[in-house]
C-alpha atoms as a PDB file:
ATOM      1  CA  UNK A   1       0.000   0.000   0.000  1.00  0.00           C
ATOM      2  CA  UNK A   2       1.252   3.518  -0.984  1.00  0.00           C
ATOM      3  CA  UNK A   3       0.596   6.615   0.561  1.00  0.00           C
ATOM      4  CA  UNK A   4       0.919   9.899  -0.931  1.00  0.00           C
ATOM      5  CA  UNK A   5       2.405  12.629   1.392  1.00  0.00           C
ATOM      6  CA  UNK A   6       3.030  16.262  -0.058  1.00  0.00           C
ATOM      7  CA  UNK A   7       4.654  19.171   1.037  1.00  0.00           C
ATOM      8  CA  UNK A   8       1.478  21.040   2.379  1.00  0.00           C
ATOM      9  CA  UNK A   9      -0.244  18.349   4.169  1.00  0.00           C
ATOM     10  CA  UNK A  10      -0.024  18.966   7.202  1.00  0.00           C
ATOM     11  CA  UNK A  11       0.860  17.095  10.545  1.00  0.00           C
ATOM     12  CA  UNK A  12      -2.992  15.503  11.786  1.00  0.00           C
ATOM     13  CA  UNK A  13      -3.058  14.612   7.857  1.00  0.00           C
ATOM     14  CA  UNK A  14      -0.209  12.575   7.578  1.00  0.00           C
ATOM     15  CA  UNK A  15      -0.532  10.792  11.229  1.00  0.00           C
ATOM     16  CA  UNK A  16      -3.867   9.677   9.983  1.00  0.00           C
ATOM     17  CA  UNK A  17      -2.348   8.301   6.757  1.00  0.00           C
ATOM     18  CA  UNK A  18      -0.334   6.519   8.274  1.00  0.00           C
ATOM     19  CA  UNK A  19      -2.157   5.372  11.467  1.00  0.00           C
ATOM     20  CA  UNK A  20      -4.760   4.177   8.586  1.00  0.00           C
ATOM     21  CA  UNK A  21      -2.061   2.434   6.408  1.00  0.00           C
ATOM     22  CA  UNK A  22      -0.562   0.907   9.713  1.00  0.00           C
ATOM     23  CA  UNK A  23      -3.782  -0.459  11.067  1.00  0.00           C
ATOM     24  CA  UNK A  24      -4.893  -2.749   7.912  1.00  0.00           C
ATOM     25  CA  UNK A  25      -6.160  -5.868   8.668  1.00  0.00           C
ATOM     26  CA  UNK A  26      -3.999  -7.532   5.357  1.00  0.00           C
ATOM     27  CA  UNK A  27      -3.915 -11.081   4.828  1.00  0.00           C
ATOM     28  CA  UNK A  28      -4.850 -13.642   8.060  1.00  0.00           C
ATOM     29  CA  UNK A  29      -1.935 -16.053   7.321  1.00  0.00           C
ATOM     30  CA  UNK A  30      -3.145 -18.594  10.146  1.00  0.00           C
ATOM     31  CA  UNK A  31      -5.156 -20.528   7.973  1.00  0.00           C
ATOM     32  CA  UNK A  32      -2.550 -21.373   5.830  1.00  0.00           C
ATOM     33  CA  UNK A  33      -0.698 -23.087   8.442  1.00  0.00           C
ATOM     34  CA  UNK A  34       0.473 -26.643   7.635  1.00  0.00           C
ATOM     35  CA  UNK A  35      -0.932 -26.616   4.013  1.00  0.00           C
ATOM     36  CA  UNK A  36       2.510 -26.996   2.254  1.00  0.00           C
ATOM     37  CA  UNK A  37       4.523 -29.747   3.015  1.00  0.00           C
ATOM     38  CA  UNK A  38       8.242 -30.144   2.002  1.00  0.00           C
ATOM     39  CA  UNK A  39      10.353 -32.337   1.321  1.00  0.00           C
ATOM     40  CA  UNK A  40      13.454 -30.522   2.008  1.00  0.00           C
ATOM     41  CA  UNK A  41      15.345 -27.990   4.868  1.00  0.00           C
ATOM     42  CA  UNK A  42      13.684 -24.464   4.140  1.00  0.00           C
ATOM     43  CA  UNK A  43      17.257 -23.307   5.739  1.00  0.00           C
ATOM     44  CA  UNK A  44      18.535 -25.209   2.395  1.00  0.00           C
ATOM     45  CA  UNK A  45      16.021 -24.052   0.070  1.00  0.00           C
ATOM     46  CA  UNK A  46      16.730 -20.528   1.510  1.00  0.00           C
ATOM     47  CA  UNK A  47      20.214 -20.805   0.923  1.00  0.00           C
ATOM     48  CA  UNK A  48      19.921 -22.262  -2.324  1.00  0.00           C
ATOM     49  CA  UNK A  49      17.704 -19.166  -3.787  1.00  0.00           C
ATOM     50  CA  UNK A  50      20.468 -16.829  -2.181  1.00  0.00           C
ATOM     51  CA  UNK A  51      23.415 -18.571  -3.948  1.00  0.00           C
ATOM     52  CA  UNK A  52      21.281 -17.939  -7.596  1.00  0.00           C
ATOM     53  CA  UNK A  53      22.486 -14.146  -7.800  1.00  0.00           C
ATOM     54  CA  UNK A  54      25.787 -15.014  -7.844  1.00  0.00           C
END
């Protein structure tokens, strides 16, 4: 989420952006929990996605 801030808004404006940006519900991850199952380390899979760039 993006919030625009310019130079005239003034200081109630902008804490209510961002109070508003901050207090989003988003995504409830929870029920997700224990869906995917893997066969491998995620430290390993992590590691292997890092050593890609170079």
């Amino acid at each position: 989420m993006a919030t625009i801030v310019r130079k005239k808004s003034g200081k109630k404006s902008v804490k209510k952006a961002f109070d508003k940006a901050v207090s989003s519900k988003g995504v409830d991850t929870r029920k997700y929990c224990g869906i995917i199952s893997l066969k491998t380390n995620p430290l390993v899979i992590q590691k292997q996605l890092r050593d890609e760039w170079e």
